[in-house]
Protein backbone atom coordinates (compact mmCIF):
# COMPACT_ATOMS: atom_id res chain seq x y z
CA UNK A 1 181.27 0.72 -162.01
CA UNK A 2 181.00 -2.16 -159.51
CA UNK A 3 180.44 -5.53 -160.93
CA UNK A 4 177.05 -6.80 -160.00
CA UNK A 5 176.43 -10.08 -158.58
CA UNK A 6 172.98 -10.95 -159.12
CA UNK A 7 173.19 -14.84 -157.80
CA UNK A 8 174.61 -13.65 -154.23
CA UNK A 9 171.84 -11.10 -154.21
CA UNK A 10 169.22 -12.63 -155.56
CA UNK A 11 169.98 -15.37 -152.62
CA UNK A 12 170.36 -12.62 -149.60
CA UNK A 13 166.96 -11.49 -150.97
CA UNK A 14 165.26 -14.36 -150.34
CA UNK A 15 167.10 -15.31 -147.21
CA UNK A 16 165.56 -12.04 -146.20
CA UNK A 17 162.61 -12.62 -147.00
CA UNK A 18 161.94 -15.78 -145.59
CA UNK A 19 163.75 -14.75 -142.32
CA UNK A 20 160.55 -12.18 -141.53
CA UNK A 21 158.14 -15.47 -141.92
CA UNK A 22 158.10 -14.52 -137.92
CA UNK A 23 156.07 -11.36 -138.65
CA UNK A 24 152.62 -14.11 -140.00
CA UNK A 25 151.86 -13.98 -136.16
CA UNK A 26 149.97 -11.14 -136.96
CA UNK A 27 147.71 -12.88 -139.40
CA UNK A 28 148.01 -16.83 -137.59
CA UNK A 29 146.05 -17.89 -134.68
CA UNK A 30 149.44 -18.50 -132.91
CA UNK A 31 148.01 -18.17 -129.13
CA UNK A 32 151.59 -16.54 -128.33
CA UNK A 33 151.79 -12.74 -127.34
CA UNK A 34 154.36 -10.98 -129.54
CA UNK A 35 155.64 -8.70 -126.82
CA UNK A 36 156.38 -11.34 -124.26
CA UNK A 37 157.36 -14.30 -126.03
CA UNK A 38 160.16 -15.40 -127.88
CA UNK A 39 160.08 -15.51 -131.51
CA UNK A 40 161.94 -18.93 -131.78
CA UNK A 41 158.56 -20.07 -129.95
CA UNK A 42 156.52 -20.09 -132.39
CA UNK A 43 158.35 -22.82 -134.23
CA UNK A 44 158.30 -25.24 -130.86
CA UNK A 45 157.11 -28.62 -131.61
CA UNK A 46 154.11 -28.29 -129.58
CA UNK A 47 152.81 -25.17 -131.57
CA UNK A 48 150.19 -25.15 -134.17
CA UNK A 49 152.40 -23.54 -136.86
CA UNK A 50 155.57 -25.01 -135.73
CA UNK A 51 156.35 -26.96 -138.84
CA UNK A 52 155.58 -23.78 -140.92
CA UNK A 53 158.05 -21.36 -139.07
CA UNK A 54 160.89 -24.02 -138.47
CA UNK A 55 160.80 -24.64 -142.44
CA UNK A 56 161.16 -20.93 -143.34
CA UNK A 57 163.69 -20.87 -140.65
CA UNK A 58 165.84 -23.79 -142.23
CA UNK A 59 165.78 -22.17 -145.66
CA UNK A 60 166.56 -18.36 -144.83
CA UNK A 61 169.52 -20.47 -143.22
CA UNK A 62 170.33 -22.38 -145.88
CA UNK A 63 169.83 -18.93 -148.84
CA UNK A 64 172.04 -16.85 -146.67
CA UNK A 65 174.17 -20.17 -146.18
CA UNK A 66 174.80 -20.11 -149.82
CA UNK A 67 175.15 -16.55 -150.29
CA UNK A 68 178.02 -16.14 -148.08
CA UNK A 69 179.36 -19.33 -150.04
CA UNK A 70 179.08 -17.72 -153.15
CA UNK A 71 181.09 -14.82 -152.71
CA UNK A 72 183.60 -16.31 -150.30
CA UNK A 73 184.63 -18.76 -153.31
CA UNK A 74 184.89 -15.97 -155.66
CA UNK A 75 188.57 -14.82 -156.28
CA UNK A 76 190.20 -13.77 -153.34
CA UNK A 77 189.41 -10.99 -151.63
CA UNK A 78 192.12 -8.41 -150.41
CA UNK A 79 190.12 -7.03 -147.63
CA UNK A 80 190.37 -8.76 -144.37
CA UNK A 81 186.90 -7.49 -143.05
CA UNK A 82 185.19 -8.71 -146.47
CA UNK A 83 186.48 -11.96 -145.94
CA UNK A 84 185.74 -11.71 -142.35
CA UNK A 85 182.18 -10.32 -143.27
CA UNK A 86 181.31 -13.18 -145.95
CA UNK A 87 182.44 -16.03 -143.45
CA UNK A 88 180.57 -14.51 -141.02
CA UNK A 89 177.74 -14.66 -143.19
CA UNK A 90 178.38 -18.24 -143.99
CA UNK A 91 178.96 -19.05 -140.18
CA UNK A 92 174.77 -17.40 -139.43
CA UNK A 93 172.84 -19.12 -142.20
CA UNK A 94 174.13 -22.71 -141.30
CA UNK A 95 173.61 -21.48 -137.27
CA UNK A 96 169.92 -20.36 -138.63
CA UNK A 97 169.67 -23.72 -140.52
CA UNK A 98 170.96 -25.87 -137.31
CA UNK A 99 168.81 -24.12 -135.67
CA UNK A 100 165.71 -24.47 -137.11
CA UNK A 101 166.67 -28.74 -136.72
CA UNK A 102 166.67 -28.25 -132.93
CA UNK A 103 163.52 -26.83 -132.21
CA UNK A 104 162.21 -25.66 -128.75
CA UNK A 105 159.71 -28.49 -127.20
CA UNK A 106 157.28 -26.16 -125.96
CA UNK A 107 156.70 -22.65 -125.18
CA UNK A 108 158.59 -21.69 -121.59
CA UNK A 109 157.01 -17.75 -121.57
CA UNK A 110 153.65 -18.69 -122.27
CA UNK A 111 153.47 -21.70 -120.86
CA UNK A 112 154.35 -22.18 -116.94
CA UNK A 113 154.54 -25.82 -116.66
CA UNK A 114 156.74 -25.98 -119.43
CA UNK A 115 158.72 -23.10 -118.10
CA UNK A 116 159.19 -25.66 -114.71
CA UNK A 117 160.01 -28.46 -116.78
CA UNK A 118 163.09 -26.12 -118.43
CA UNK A 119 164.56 -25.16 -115.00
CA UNK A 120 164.36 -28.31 -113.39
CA UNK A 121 166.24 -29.46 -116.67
CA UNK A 122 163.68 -31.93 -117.94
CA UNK A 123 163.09 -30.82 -121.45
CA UNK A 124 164.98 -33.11 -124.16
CA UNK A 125 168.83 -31.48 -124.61
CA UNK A 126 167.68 -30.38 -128.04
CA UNK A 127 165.78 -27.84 -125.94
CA UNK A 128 169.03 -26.35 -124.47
CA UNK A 129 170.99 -26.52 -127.85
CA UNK A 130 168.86 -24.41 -129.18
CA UNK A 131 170.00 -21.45 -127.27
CA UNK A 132 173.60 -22.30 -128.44
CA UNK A 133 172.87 -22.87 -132.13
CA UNK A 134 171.14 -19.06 -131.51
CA UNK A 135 173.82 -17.73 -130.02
CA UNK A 136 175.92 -18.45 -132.32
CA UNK A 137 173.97 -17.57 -135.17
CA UNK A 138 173.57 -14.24 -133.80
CA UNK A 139 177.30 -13.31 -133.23
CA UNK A 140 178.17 -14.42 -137.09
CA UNK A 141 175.24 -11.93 -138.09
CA UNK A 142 176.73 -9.46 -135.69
CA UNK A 143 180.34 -9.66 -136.72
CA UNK A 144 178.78 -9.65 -140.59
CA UNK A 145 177.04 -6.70 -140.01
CA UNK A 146 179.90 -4.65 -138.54
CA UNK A 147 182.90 -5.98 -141.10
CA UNK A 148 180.28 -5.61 -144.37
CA UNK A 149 179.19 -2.25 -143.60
CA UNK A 150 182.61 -1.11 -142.81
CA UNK A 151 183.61 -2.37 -145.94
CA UNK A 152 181.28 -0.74 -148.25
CA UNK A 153 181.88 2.91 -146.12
CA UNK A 154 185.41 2.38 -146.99
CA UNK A 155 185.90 1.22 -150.43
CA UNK A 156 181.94 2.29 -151.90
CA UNK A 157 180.83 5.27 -150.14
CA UNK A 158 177.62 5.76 -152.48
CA UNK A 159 176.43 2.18 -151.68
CA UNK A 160 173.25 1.95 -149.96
CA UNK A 161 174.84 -0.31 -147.55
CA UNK A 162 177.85 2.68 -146.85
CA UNK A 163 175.03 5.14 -146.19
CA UNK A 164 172.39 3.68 -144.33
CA UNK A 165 174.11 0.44 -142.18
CA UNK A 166 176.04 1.72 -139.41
CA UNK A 167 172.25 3.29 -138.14
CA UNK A 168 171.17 -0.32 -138.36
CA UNK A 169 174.38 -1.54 -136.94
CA UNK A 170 173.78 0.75 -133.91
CA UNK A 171 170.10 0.12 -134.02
CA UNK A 172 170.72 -4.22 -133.75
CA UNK A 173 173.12 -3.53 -131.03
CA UNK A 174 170.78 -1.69 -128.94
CA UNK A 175 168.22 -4.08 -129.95
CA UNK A 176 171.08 -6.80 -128.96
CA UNK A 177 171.10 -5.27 -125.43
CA UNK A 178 167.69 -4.63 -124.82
CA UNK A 179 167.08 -8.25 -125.87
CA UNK A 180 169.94 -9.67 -123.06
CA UNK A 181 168.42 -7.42 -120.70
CA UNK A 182 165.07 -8.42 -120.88
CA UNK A 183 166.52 -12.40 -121.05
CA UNK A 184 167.95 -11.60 -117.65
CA UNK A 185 164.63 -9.70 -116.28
CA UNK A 186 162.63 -12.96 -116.89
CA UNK A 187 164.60 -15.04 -115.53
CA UNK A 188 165.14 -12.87 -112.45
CA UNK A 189 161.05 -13.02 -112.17
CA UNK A 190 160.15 -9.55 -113.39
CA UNK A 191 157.86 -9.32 -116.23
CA UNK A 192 160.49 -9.77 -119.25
CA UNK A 193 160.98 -6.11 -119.96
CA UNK A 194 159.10 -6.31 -123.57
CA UNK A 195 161.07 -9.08 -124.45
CA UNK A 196 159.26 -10.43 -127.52
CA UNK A 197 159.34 -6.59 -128.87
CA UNK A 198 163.03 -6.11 -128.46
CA UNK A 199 163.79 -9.77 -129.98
CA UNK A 200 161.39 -9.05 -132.93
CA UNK A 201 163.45 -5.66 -133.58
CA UNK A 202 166.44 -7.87 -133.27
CA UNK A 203 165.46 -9.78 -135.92
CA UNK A 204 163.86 -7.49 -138.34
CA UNK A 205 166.72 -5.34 -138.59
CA UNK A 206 168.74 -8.22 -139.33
CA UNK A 207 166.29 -8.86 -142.59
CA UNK A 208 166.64 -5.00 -143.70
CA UNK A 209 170.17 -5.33 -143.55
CA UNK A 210 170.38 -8.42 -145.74
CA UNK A 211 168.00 -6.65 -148.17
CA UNK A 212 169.78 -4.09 -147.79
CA UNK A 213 173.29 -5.79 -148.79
CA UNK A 214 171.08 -7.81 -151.35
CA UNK A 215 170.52 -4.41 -153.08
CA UNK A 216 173.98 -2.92 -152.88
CA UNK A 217 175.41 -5.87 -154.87
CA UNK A 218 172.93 -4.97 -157.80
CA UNK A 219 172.75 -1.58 -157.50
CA UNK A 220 176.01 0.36 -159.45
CA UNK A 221 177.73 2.58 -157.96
CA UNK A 222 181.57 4.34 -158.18
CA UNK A 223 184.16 2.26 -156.16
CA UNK A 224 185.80 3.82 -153.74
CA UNK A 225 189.85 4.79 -152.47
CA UNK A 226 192.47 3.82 -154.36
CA UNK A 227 195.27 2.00 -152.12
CA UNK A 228 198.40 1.61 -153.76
CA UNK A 229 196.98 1.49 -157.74
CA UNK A 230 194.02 -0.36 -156.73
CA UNK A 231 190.53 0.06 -156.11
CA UNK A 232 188.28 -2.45 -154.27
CA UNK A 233 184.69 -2.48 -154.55
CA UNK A 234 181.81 -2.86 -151.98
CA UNK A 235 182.93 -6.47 -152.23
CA UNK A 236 186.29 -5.74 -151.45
CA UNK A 237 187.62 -7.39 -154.95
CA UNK A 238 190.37 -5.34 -156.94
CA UNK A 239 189.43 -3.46 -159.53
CA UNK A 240 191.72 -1.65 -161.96
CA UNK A 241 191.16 1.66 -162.95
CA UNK A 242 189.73 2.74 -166.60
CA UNK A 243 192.16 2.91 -168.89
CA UNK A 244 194.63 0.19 -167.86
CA UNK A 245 193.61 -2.02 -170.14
CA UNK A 246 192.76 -4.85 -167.20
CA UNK A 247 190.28 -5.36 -165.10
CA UNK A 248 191.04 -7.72 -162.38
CA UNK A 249 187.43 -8.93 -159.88
């Protein structure tokens, strides 16, 4: 059976968790429209709940900071996607956490004088780091997504992440696209092409897939091909079969 680790999970659970804090619009007076604004807005210095949503922002950075940490400084792992995947992992939560320091000043799709102010390049620089820090942040969680899930399919077929990730994969890239595409709409002058509902699915499937990961490092299951005399695990660590008398992890 896999080896559970319950630390890495536990903290991928919570990084989850705290990384839908986005989705309290629904119950906060936020004055934003979901389906036309960005979800980084409602964190901007100038809004209500700002301090709320850039502090849930810094620590679902920080948990899924730490997760990646965790396993990363376990013993070596053979698998250059799970090393890829954890680094990757590691690379998004201190993006998130950056991110969350370098807040937008104001709201640029609901507001139009602040929307001015950003083209004519007046808002503080934090303003336009911001974009970076997110940018980066998403292509770690991208290049997590893909080189986690790949792992698990190969070497723990029965995982929930092996079964049910490369849909979300495929569903975040679409997301990914639809997101880019509406970015570009808006600032063409169309309408924004539901950009706060294709950002929002951006980032929601993000948080399943963590949970889901969370869960497949708890959850046993039979590791997968043999390659040469060893097995790896969902994790990508060797594993010796029964019987050897040594179980290497």
């Amino acid at each position: 059976m896999i080896e559970p680790r319950p630390t890495t999970a536990a903290l991928l659970a919570l990084g989850a968790l705290t990384y839908t804090a986005w989705a309290l619009e629904a119950v906060l007076p936020t004055g934003l429209t979901p389906a036309h604004t960005y979800v980084s807005e409602l964190a901007a210095r100038n809004q209500p709940y700002g301090t709320l949503f850039r502090t849930t922002d810094l620590l679902a950075g920080v948990l899924v900071w730490a997760a990646g940490l965790t396993a990363s400084l376990r013993s070596p792992s053979p698998g250059r996607w799970t090393r890829a995947g954890w680094a990757a992992l590691v690379v998004f939560g201190a993006a998130t956490a950056v991110d969350s320091r370098l807040p937008l000043s104001c709201a640029p799709t609901a507001d139009p004088a602040c929307a001015a102010q950003e083209r004519a390049g007046l808002l503080p620089v934090a303003h336009s780091a911001h974009s970076v820090s997110s940018t980066v942040a998403l292509c770690g969680m991208l290049v997590a997504m893909v080189a986690l899930t790949l792992t698990a399919r190969r070497y723990a077929p029965r995982a929930p992440l092996a079964r049910s990730g490369p849909a979300l994969v495929t569903l975040e890239l679409a997301a990914t696209a639809w997101t880019l595409a509406a970015v570009a709409a808006l600032e063409a002058g169309h309408d924004g092409w539901g950009l706060g509902i294709a950002q929002r699915l951006q980032v929601g499937v993000i948080a399943v897939w963590l949970g889901l990961l969370a869960v497949s490092l708890v959850r046993p299951t039979t590791p997968g091909v043999p390659l040469g005399g060893r097995v790896l695990d969902v994790l990508g660590r060797e594993r010796v079969p029964s019987g050897s008398g040594d179980t290497r992890s």
